[in-house]
Protein backbone atom coordinates (compact mmCIF):
# COMPACT_ATOMS: atom_id res chain seq x y z
CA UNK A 1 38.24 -8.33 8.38
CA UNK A 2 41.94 -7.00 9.04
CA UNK A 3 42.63 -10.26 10.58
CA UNK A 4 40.71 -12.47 7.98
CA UNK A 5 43.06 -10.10 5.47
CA UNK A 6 46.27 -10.69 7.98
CA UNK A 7 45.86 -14.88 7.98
CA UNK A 8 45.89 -15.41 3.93
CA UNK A 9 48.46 -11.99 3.20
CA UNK A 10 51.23 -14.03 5.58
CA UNK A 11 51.84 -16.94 3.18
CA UNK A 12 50.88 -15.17 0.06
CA UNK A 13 53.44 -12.10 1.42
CA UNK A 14 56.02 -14.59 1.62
CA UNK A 15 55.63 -15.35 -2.49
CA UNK A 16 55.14 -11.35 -3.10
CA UNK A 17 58.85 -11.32 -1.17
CA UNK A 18 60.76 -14.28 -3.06
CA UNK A 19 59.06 -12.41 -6.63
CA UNK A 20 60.32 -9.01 -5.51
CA UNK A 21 63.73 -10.62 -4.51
CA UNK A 22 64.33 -12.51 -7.77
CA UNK A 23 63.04 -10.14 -9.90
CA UNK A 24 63.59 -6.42 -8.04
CA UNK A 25 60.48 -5.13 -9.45
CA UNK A 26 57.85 -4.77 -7.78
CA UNK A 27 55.08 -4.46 -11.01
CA UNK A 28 57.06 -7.39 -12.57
CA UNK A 29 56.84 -9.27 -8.96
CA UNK A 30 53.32 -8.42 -9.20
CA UNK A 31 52.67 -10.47 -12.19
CA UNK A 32 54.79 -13.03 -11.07
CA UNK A 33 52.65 -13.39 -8.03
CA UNK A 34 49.77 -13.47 -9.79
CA UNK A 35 51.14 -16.37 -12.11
CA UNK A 36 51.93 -18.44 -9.03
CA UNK A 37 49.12 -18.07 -7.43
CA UNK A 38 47.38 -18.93 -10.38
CA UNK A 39 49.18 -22.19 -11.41
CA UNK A 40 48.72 -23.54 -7.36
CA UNK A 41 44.70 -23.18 -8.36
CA UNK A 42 44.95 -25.08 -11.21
CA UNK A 43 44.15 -28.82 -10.17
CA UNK A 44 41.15 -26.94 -9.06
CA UNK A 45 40.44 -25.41 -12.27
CA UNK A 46 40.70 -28.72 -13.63
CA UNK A 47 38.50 -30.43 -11.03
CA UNK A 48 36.44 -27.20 -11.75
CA UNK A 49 35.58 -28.53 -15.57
CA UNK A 50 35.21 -32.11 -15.22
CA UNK A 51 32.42 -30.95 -12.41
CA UNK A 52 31.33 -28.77 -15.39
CA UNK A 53 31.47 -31.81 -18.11
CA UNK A 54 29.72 -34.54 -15.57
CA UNK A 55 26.92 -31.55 -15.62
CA UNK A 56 26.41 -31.53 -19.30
CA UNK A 57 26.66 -35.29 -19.72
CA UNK A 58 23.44 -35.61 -17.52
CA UNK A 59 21.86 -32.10 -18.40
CA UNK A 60 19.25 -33.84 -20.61
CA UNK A 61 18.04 -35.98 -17.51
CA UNK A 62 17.56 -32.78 -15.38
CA UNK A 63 15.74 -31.30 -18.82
CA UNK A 64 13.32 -34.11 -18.70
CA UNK A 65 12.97 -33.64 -14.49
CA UNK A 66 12.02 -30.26 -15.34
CA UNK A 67 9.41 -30.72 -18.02
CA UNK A 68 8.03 -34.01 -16.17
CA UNK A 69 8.03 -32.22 -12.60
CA UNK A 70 8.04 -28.33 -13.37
CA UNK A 71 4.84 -27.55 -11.16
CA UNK A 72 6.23 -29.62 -8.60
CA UNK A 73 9.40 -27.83 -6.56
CA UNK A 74 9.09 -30.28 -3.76
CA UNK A 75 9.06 -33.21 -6.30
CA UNK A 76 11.79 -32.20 -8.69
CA UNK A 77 14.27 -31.01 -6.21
CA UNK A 78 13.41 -34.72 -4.65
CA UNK A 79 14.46 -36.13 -7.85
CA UNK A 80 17.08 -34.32 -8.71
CA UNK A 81 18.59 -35.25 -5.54
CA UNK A 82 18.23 -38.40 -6.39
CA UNK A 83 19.38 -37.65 -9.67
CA UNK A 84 23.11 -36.55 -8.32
CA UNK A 85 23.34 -39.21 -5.97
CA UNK A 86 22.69 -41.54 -8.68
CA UNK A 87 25.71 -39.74 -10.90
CA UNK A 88 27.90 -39.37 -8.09
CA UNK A 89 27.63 -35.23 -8.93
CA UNK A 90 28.10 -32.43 -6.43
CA UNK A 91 26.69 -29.37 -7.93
CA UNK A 92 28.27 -27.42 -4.83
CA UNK A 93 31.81 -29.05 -6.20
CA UNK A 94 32.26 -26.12 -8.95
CA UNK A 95 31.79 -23.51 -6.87
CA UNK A 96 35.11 -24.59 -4.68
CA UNK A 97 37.59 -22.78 -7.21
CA UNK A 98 35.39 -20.08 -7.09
CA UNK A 99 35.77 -19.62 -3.52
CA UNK A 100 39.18 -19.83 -3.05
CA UNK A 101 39.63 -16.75 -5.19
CA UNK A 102 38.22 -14.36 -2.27
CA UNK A 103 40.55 -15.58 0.29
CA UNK A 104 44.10 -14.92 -2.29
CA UNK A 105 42.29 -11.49 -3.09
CA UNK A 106 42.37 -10.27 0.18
CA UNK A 107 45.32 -12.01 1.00
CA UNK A 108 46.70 -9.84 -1.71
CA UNK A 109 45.56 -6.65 -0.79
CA UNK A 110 47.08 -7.11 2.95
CA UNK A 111 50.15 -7.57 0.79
CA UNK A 112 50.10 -4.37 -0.89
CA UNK A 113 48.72 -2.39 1.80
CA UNK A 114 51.74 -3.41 3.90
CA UNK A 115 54.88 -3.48 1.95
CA UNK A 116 56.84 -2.08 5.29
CA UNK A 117 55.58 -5.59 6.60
CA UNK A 118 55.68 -8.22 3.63
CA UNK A 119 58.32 -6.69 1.27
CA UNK A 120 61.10 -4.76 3.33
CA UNK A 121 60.47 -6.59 6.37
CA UNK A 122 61.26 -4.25 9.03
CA UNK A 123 60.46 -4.98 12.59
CA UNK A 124 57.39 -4.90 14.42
CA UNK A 125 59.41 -1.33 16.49
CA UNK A 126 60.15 0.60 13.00
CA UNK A 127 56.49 -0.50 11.49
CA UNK A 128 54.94 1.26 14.74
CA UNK A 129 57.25 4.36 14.62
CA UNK A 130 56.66 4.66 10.27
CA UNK A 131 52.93 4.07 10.98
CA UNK A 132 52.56 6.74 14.13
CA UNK A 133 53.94 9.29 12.27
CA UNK A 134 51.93 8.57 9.07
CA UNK A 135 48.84 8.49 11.06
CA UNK A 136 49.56 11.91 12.75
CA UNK A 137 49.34 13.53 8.94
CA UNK A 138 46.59 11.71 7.65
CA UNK A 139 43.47 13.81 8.21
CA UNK A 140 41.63 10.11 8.22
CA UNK A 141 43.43 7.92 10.58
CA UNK A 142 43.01 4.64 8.92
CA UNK A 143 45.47 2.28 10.25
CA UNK A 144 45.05 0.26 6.75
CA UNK A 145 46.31 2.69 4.93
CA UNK A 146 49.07 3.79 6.93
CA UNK A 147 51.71 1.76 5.68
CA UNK A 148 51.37 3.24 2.67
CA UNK A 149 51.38 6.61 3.42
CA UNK A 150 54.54 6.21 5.98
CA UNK A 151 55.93 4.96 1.98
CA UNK A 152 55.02 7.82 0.12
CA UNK A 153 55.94 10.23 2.52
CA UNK A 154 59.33 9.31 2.91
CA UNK A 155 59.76 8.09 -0.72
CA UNK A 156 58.47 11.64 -1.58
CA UNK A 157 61.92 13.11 -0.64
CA UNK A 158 60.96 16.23 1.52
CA UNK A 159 63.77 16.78 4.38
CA UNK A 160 61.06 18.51 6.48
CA UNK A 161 58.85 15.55 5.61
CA UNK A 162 61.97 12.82 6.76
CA UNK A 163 62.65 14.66 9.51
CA UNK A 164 59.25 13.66 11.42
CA UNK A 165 60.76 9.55 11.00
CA UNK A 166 63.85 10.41 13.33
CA UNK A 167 62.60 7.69 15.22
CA UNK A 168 63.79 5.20 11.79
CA UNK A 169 67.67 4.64 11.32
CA UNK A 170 69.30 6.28 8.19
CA UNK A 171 69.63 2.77 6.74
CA UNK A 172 66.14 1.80 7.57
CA UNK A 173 64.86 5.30 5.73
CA UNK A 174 67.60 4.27 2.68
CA UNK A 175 65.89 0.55 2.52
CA UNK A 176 61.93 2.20 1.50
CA UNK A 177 63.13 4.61 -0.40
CA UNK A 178 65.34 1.96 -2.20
CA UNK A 179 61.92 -0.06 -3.56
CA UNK A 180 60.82 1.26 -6.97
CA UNK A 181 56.82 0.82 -6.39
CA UNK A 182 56.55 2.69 -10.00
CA UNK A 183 55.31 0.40 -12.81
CA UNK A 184 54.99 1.59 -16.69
CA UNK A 185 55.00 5.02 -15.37
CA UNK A 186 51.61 4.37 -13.11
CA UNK A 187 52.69 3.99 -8.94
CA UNK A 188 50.92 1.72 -8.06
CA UNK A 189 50.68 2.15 -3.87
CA UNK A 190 48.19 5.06 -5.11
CA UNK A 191 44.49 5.03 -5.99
CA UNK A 192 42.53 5.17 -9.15
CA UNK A 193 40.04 8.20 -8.65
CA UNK A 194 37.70 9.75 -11.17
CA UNK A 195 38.61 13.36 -10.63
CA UNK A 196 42.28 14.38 -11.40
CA UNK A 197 43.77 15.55 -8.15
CA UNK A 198 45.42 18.72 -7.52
CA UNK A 199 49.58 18.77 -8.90
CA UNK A 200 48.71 15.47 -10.52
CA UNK A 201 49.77 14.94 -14.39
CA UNK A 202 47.15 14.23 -16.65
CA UNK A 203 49.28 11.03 -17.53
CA UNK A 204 49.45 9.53 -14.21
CA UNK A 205 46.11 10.47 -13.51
CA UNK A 206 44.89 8.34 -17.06
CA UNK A 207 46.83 5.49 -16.60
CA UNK A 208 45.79 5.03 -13.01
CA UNK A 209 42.48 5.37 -14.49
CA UNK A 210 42.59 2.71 -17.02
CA UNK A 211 42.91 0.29 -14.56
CA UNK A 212 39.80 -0.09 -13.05
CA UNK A 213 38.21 0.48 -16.80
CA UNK A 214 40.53 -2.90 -18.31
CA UNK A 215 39.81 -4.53 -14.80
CA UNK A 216 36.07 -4.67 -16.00
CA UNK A 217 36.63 -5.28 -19.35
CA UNK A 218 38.56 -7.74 -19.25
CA UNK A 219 36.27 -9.43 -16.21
CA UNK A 220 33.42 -8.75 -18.62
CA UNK A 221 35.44 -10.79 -21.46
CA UNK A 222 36.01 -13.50 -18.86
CA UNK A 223 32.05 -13.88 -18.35
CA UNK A 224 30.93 -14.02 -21.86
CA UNK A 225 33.87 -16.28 -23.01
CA UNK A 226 33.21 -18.80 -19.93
CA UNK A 227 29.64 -18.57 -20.57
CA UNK A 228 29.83 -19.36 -24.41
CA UNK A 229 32.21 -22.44 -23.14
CA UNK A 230 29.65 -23.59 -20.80
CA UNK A 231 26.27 -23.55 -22.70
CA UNK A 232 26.28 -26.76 -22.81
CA UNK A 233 25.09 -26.75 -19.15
CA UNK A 234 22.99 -23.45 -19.36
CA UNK A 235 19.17 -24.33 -18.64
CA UNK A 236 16.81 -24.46 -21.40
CA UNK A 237 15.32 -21.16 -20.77
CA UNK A 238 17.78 -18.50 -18.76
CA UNK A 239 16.33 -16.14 -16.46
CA UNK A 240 16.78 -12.48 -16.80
CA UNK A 241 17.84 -12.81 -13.21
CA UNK A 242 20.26 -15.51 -14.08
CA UNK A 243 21.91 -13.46 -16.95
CA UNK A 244 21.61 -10.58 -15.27
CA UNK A 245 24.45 -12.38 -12.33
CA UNK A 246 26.69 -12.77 -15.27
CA UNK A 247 27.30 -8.94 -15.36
CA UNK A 248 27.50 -8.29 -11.41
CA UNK A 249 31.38 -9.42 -11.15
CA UNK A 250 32.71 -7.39 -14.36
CA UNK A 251 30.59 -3.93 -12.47
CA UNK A 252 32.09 -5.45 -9.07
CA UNK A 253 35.63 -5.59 -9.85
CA UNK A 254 35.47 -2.02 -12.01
CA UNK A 255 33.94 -0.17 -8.55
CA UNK A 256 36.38 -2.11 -6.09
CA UNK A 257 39.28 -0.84 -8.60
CA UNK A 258 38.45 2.68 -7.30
CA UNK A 259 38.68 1.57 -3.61
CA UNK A 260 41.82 -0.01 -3.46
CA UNK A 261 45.96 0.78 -4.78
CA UNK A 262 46.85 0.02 -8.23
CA UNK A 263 48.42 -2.55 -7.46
CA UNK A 264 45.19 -4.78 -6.60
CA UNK A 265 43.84 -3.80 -9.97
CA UNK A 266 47.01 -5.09 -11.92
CA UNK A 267 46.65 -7.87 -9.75
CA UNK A 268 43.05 -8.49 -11.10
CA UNK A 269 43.79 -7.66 -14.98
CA UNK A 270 46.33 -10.10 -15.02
CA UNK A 271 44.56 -13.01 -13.00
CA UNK A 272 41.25 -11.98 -15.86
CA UNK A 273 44.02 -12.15 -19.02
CA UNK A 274 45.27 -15.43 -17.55
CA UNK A 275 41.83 -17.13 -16.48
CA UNK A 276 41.26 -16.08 -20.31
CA UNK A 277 43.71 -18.72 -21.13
CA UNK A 278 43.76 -21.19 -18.85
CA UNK A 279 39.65 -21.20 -20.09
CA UNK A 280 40.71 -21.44 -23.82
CA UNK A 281 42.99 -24.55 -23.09
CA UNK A 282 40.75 -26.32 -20.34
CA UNK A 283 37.73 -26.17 -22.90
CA UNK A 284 40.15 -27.69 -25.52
CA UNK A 285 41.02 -30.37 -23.27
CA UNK A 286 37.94 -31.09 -21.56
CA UNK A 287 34.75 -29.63 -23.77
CA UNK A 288 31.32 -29.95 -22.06
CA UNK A 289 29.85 -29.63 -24.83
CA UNK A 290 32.00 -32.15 -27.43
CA UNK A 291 31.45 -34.55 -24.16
CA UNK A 292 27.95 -34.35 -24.16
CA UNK A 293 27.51 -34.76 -27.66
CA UNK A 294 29.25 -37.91 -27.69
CA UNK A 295 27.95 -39.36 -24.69
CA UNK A 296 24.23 -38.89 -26.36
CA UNK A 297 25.44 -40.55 -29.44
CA UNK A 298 27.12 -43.35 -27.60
CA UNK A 299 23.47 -43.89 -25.36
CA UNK A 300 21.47 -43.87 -29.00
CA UNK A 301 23.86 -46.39 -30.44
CA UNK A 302 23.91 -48.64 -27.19
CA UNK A 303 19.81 -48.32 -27.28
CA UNK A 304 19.99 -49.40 -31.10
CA UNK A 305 22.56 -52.09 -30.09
CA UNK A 306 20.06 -53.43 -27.74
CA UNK A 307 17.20 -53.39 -29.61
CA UNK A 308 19.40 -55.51 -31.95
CA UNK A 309 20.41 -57.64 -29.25
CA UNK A 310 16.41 -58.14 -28.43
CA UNK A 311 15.40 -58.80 -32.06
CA UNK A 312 17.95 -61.75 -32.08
CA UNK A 313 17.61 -63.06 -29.02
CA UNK A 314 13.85 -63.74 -30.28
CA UNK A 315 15.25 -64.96 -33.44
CA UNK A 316 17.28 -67.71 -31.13
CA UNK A 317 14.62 -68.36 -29.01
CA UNK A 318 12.31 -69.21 -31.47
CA UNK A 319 15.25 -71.29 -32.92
CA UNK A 320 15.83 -73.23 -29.54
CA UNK A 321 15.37 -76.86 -29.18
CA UNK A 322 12.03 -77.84 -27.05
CA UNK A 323 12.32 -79.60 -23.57
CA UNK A 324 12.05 -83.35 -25.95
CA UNK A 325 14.55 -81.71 -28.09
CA UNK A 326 16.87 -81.29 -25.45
CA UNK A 327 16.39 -84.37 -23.64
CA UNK A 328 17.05 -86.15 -27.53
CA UNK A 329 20.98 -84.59 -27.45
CA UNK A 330 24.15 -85.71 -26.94
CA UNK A 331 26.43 -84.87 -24.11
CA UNK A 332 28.45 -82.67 -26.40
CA UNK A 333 25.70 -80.73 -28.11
CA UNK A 334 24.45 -80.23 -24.34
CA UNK A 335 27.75 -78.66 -23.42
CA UNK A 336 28.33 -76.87 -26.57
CA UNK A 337 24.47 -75.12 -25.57
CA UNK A 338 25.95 -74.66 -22.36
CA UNK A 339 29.28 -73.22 -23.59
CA UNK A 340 27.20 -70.57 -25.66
CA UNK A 341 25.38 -69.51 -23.00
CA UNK A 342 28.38 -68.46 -20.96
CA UNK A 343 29.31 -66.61 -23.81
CA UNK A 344 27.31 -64.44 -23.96
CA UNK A 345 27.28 -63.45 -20.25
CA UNK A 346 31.21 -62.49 -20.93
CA UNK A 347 30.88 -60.08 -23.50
CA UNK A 348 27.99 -58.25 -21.28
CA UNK A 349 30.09 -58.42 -18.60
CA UNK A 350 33.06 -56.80 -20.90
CA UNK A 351 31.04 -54.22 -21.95
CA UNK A 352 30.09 -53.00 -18.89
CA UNK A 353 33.55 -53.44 -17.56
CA UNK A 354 34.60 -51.02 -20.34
CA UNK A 355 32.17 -48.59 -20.15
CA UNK A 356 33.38 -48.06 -16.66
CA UNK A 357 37.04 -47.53 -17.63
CA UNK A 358 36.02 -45.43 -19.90
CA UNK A 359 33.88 -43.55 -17.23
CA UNK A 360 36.65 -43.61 -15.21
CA UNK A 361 39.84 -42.30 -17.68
CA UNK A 362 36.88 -38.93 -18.57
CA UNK A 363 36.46 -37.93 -15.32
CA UNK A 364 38.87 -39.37 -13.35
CA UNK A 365 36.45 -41.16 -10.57
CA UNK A 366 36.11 -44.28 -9.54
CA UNK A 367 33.03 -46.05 -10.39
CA UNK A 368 30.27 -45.79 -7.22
CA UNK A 369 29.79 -48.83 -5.24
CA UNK A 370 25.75 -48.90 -6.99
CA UNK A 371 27.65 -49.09 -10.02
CA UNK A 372 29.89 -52.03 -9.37
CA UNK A 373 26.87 -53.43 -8.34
């Protein structure tokens, strides 16, 4: 895990370190960060809900599938298969941005856990001799956490304390204790913890507290807003199971709060406050729901256009000239038949030629080859 953590916190420590060196605070870097990091996922957000508005364009067809076929798993998962081949649909395709959030969130916590390494940048030598002697106080030797300890024990001031990192030059002791880690009155290299600890203030101990509790909140707001954006594509009948997933991650990211520094649980406020946003917009842009409703009223009024289309082609059929009739006309009443004719195949082929551009300017695809076709 520490070197799953290690490969993603290298890049993202290198963002954390231009933040911290524009800005010189490390809460404000913080929220940087997590503004970068944010905007570089969103062309996946975007990709995220067309995926979601191609799913409630063709939500009525998997309705029908699971009416026609609904005692039949084999059989419906056949033709829904077919079903997204068909559409050109992915339903694993949503699930991407998803995904990519695990690998920035640890990423970011080998950031914080290792400010020595991705904020001061000291060298490999002084990391060891800061770490060995944090280690040798800790009662739990946890080589994660010892980067942060080596920081609050020398940022805590004690000459008895700084006397045990001889091994670190004056100027390299001067460069941690020169990074303010305190933000809104909360450090946050410490941990939330439900019990107030011994010489702690009842403010510090509060605030830290409040993180965890507006980390799930505000993950909690998150579901319910995404879910009322994407009913649209929520089966007929939800499971208990399936709205019971909706409240894992809010109860997830509350309980994590607790295990890691502040830090991480600014870090996942933030990234909830600005998914909030970046939801509000996307859905404004690109509504499932708006999309669906139009596509259903554009298939009834093509269905009504064509039974239009039928009624008078059996009008002009009837009105047709008979095999002696034909034989009986000129040369130009034959080609003005023929002329007619030819007509009509153009505007077909114009309408389907725009339906596909208009296909293609929703969702940004290229029409499938069976479509051409």
């Amino acid at each position: 895990m520490e070197l799953f953590n290690t490969i993603f916190g290298w890049p993202l420590g290198w963002i954390m370190w231009f933040c911290y060196l524009v800005i010189r605070n490390y809460g404000l870097a913080l929220i940087a960060f997590t503004i970068i990091t944010k905007a570089l996922l969103l062309p996946f957000a975007v990709k995220q809900q067309k995926s979601t508005i191609k799913m409630a364009v063709f939500k009525p067809k998997l309705d029908a599938l699971q009416k026609m076929y609904g005692n039949n798993k084999e059989k419906l998962n056949e033709e829904m298969m077919k079903l997204y081949e068909k559409e050109g649909y992915n339903p694993m395709s949503g699930c991407l941005p998803m995904l990519i959030q695990f690998p920035i969130l640890f990423g970011l916590i080998d950031v914080v856990y290792k400010p020595l390494t991705h904020i001061l940048h000291l060298s490999n030598t002084e990391i060891t001799a800061a770490t060995d002697v944090a280690k040798s106080m800790m009662t739990n030797a946890n080589t994660f956490t010892a980067q942060l300890q080596a920081v609050n024990f020398i940022q805590g001031g004690d000459p008895a304390m700084l006397e045990k990192f001889s091994a670190l030059s004056a100027e390299t002791i001067a460069k941690i204790q020169s990074v303010d880690f305190n933000f809104l009155g909360i450090n946050l290299l410490q941990f939330p913890t439900l019990k107030m600890q011994d010489g702690q203030g009842f403010l510090p101990y509060f605030a830290l507290l409040l993180i965890p509790i507006l980390s799930g909140v505000t993950s909690l707001m998150l579901t319910l807003l995404q879910k009322h954006y994407n009913k649209a594509t929520q089966p007929q009948q939800a499971g208990g199971m399936m709205n019971g997933m909706l409240y894992i991650m809010p109860l997830f990211s509350v309980y994590f709060a607790f295990l890691v520094p502040a830090a991480v649980g600014i870090y996942w406020l933030i990234s909830n406050i600005l998914m909030m946003v970046q939801a509000y917009f996307l859905n404004k842009k690109f509504n499932p729901e708006e999309t669906a409703r139009m596509v259903k009223e554009a298939e009834e009024a093509e269905k009504e256009r064509q039974r239009k289309e039928k009624i008078e082609a059996k009008k002009k059929l009837a009105e047709k000239p008979s095999q002696a009739d034909k034989a009986a006309l000129t040369d130009e009443e034959k080609e003005e038949l023929r002329k007619q004719a030819l007509t009509e195949k153009e505007l077909v082929a114009k309408r389907i030629a725009e339906a596909r551009r208009r296909m293609e300017e929703k969702y940004g695809d290229a029409p499938s080859s069976d479509e051409k076709e």
